[in-house]
C-alpha atoms as a PDB file:
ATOM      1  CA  UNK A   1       4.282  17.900 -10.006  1.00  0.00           C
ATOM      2  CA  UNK A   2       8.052  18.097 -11.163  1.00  0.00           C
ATOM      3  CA  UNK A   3       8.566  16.350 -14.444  1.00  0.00           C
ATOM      4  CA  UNK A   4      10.520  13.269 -13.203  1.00  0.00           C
ATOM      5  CA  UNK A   5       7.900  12.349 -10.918  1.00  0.00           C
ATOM      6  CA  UNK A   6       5.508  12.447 -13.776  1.00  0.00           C
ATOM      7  CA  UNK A   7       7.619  10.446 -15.514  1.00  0.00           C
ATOM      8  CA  UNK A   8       8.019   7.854 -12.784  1.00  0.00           C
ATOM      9  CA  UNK A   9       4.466   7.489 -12.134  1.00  0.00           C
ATOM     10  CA  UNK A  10       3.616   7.492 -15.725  1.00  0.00           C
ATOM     11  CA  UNK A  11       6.288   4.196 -15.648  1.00  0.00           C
ATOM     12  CA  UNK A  12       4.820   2.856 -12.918  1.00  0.00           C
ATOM     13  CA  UNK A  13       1.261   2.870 -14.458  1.00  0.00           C
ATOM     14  CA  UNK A  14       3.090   1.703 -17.691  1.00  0.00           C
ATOM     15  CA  UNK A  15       4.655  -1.598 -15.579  1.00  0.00           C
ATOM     16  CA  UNK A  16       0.898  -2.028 -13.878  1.00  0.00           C
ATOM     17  CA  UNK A  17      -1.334  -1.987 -17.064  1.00  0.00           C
ATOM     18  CA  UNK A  18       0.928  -5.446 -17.966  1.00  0.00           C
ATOM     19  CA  UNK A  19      -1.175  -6.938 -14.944  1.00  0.00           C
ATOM     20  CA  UNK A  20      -3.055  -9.715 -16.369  1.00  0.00           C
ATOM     21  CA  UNK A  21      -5.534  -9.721 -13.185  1.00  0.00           C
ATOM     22  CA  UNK A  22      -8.974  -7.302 -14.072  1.00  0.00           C
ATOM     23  CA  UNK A  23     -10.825  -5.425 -11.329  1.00  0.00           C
ATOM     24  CA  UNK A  24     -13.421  -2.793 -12.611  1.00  0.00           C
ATOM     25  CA  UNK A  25     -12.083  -3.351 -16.623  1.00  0.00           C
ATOM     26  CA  UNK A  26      -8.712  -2.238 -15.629  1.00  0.00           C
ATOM     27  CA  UNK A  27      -5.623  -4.205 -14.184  1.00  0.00           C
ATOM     28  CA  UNK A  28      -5.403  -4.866 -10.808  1.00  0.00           C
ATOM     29  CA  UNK A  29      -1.879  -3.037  -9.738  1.00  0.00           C
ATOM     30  CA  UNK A  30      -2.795  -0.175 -11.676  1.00  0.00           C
ATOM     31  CA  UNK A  31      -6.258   0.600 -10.431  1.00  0.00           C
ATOM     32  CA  UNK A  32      -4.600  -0.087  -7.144  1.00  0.00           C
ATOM     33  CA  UNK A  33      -1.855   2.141  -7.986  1.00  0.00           C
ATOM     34  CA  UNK A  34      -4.500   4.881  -8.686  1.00  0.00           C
ATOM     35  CA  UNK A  35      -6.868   4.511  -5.700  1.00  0.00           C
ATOM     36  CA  UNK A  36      -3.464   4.686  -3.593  1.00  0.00           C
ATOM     37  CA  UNK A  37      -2.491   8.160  -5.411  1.00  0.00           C
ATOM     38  CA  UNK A  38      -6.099   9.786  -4.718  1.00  0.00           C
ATOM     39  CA  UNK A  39      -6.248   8.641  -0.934  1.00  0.00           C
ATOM     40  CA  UNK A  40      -2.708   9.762  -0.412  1.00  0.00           C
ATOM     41  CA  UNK A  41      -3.696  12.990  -1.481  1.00  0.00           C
ATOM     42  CA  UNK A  42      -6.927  13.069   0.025  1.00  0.00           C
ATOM     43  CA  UNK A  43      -4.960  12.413   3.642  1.00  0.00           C
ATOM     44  CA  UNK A  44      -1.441  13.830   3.328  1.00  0.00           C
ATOM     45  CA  UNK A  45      -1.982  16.669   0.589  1.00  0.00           C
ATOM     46  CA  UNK A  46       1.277  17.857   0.062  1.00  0.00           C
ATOM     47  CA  UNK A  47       3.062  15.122   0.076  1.00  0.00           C
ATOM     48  CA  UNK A  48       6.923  14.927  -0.769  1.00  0.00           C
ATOM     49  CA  UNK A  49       7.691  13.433  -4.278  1.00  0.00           C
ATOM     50  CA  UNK A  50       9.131  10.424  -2.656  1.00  0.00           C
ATOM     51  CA  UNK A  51       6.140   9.224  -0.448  1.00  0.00           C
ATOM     52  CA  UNK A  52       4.292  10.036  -3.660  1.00  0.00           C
ATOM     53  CA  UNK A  53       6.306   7.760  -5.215  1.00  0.00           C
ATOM     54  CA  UNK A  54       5.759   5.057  -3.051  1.00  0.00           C
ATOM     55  CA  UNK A  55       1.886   5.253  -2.905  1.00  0.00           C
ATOM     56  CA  UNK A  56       1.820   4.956  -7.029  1.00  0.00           C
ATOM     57  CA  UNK A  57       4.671   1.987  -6.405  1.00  0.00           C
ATOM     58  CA  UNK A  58       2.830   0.044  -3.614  1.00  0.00           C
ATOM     59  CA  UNK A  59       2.133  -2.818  -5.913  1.00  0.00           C
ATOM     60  CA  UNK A  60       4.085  -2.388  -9.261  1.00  0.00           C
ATOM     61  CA  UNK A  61       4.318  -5.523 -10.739  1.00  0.00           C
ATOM     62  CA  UNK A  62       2.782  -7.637  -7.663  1.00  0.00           C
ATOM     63  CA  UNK A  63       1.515 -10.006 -10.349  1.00  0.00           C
ATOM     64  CA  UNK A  64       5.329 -11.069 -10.917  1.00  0.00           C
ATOM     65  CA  UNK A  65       5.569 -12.818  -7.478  1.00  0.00           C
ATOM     66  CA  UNK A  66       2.663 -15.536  -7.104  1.00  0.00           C
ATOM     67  CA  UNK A  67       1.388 -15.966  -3.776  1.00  0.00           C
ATOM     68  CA  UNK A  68       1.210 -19.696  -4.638  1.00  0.00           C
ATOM     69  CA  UNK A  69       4.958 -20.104  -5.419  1.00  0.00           C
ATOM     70  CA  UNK A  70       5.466 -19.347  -0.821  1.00  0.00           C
ATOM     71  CA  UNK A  71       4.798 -22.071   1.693  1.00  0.00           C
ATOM     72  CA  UNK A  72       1.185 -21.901   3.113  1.00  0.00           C
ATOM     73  CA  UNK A  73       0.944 -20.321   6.268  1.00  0.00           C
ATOM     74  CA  UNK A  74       1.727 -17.181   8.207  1.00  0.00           C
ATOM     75  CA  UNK A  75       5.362 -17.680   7.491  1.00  0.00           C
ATOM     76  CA  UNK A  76       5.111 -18.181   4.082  1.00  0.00           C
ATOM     77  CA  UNK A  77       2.445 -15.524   3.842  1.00  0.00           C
ATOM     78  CA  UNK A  78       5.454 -12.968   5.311  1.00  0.00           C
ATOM     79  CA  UNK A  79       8.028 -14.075   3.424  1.00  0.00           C
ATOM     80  CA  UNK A  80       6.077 -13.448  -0.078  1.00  0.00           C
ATOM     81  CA  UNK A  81       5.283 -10.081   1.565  1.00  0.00           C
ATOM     82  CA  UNK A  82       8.771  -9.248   2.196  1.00  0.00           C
ATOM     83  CA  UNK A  83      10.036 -10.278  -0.934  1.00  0.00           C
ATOM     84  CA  UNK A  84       6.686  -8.296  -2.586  1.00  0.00           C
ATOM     85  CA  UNK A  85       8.151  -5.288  -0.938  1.00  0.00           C
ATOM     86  CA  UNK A  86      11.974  -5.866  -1.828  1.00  0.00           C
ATOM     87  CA  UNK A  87      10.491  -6.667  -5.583  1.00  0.00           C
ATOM     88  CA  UNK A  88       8.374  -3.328  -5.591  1.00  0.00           C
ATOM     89  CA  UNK A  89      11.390  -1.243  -3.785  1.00  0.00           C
ATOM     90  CA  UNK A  90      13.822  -2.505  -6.709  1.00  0.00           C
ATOM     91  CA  UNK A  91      11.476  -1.647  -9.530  1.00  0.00           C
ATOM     92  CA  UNK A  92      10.402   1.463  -8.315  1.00  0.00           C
ATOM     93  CA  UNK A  93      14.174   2.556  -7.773  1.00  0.00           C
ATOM     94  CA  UNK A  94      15.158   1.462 -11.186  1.00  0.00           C
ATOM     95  CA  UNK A  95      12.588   4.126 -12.368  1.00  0.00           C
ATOM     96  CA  UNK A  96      13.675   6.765 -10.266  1.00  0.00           C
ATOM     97  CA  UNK A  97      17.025   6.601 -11.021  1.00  0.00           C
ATOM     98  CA  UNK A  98      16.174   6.536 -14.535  1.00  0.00           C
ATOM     99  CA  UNK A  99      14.455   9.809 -14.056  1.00  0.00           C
ATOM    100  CA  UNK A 100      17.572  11.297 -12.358  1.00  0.00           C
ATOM    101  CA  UNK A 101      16.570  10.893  -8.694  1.00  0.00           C
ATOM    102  CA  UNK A 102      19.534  11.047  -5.975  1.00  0.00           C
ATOM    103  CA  UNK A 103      20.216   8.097  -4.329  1.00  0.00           C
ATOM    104  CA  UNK A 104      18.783   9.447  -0.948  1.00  0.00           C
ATOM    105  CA  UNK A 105      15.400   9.787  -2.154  1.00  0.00           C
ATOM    106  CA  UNK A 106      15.634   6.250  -3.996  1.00  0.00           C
ATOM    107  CA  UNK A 107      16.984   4.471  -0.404  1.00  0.00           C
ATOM    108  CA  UNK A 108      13.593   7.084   1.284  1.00  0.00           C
ATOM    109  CA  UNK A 109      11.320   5.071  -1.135  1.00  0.00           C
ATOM    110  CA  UNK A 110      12.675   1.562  -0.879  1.00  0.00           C
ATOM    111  CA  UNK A 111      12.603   2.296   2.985  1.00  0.00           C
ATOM    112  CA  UNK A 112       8.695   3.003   2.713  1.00  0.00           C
ATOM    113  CA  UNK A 113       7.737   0.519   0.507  1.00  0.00           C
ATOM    114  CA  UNK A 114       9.879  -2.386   2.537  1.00  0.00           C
ATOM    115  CA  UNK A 115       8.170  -1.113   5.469  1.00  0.00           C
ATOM    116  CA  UNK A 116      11.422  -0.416   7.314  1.00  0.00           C
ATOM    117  CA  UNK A 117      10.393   2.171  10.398  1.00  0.00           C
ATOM    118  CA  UNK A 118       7.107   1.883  10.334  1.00  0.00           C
ATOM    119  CA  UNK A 119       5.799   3.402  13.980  1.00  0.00           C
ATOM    120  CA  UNK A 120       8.999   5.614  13.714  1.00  0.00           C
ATOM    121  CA  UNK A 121       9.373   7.163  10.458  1.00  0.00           C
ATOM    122  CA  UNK A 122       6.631   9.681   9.509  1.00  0.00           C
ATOM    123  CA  UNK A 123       6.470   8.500   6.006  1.00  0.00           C
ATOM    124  CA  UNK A 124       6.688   4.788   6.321  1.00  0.00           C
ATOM    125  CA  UNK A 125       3.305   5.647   8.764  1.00  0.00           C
ATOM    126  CA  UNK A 126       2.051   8.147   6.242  1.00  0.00           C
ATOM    127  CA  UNK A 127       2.140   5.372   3.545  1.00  0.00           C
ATOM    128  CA  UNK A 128       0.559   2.432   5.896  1.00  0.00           C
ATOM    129  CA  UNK A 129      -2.262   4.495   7.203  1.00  0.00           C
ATOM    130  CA  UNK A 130      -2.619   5.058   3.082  1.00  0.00           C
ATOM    131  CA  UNK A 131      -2.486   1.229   2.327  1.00  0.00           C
ATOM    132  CA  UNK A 132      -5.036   0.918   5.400  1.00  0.00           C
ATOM    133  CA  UNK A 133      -7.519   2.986   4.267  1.00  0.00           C
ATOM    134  CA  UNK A 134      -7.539   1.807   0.647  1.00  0.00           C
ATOM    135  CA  UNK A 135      -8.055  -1.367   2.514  1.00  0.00           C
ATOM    136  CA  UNK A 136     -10.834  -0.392   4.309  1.00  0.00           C
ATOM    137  CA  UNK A 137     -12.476   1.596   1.350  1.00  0.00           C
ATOM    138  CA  UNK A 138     -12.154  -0.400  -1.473  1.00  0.00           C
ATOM    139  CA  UNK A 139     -11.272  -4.239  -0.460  1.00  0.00           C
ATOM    140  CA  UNK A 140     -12.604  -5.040   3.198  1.00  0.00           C
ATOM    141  CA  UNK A 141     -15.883  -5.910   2.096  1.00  0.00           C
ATOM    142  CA  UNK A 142     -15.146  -8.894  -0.860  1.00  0.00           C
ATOM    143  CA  UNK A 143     -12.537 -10.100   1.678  1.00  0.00           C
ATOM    144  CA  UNK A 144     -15.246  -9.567   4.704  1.00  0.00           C
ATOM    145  CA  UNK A 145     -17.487 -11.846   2.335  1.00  0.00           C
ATOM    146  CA  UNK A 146     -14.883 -14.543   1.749  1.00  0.00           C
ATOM    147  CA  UNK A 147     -14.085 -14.828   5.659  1.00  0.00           C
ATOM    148  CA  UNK A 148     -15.187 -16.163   8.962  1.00  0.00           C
ATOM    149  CA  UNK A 149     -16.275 -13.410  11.745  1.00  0.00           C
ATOM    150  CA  UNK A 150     -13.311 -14.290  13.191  1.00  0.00           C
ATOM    151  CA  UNK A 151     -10.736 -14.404  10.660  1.00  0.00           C
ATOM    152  CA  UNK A 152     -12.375 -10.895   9.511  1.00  0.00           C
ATOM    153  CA  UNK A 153     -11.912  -9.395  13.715  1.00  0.00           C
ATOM    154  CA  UNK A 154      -8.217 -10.877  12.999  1.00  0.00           C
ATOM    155  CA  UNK A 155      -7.386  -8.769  10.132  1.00  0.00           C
ATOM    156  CA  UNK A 156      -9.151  -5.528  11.436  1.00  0.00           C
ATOM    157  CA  UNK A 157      -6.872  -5.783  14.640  1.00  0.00           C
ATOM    158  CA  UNK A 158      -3.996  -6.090  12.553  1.00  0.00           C
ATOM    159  CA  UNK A 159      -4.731  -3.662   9.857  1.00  0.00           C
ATOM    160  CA  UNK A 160      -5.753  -1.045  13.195  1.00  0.00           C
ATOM    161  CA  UNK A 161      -2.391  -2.048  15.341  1.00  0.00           C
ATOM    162  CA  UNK A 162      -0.320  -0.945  12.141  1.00  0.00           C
ATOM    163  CA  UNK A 163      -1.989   2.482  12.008  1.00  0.00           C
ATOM    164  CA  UNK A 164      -1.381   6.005  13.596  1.00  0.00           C
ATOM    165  CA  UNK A 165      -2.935   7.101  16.368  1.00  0.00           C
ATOM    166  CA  UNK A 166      -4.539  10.168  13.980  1.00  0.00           C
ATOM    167  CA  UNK A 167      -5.271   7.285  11.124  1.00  0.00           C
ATOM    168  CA  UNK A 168      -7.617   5.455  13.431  1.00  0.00           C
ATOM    169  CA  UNK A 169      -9.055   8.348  14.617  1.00  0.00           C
ATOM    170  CA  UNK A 170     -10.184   8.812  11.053  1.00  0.00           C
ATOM    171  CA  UNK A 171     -10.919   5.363  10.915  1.00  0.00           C
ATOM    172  CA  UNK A 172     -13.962   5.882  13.368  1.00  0.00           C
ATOM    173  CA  UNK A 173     -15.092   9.214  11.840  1.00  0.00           C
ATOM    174  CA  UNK A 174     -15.179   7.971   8.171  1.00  0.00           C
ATOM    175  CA  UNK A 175     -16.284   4.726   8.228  1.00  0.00           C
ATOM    176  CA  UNK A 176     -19.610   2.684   9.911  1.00  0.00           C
ATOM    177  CA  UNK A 177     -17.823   0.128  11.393  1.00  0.00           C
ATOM    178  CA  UNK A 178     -20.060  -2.538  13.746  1.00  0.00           C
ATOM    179  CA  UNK A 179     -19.155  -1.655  17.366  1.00  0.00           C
ATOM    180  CA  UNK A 180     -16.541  -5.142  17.664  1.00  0.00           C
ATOM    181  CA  UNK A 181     -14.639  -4.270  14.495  1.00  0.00           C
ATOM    182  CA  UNK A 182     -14.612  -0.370  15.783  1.00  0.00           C
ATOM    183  CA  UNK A 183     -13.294  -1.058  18.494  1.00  0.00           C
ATOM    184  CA  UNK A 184     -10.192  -1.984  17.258  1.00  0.00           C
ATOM    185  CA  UNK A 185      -9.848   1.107  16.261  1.00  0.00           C
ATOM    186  CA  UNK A 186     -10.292   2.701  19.529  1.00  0.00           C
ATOM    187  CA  UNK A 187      -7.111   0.976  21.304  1.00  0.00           C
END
């Protein structure tokens, strides 16, 4: 690991620990940042810096932009998630640039973390079949718990229709999924 990327991680966990939401002791965003570091690694060892980046920055400072302060709703629901993305894309480049980063690899970041080519741009996939799978690992089943059978079928079509053909492949091999949710993962 080159020294500016340790130095914009190490930022990025610095920015996360102010989260004032707990989940196992820790904050939120930077447990989250974490888990998204070890399953990027775990599926795309060898990574470049800048999708590296962008796993640790998934979620900097979500805590900043309430959920509460957008409409209700699907639209509201994808305009916080657009602006979450713009928000984390903005930080995360501020920290890069600090650590001398060239502008390419700041606009490669902000791409991945907006979303922007997902289906066509190996990284942008790289990073959602990432943000799937710590879905699936670590925060499908208090949400499953929370959610009607259907609203629960909803999400796992969604979360499977934004993945690679090779990440829900995995899907099926790595996780005991009842045969309706699987079968999302099979389209």
């Amino acid at each position: 690991m080159s020294a500016r990327m340790q130095k914009v991680l190490d930022a990025i966990d610095a920015a996360n620990s102010a989260d004032p939401n707990m989940d196992d002791n820790q904050p939120e965003t930077l447990l989250y940042g974490k888990r998204m570091t070890a399953e990027l690694n775990r599926l795309f060892p060898g990574a470049s810096e800048p999708l590296q980046i962008a796993a640790r920055g998934q979620h900097v400072e979500r805590w900043k932009l309430a959920r509460s302060e957008y409409p209700v709703g699907r639209t509201g629901y994808l305009t916080w998630r657009r602006a979450q993305g713009e928000h984390h894309a903005q930080v995360v480049a501020y920290l890069m640039a600090r650590a001398g980063y060239e502008p390419d690899q700041i606009d490669a970041v902000g791409r991945m973390l907006r979303k922007q080519g997902i289906k066509r741009d190996a990284e942008v996939q790289a990073l959602e079949d990432v943000i799937c799978f710590v879905f699936l690992k670590w925060y499908f089943q208090p949400f499953a718990s929370k959610h009607s059978a259907e609203k629960i079928q909803s999400i796992v079509e969604k979360t499977a229709r934004k993945m690679s053909d090779e990440g829900r492949a995995r899907v099926l091999k790595e996780f005991d999924l009842p045969d309706q949710l699987a079968s999302a993962f099979r389209n």
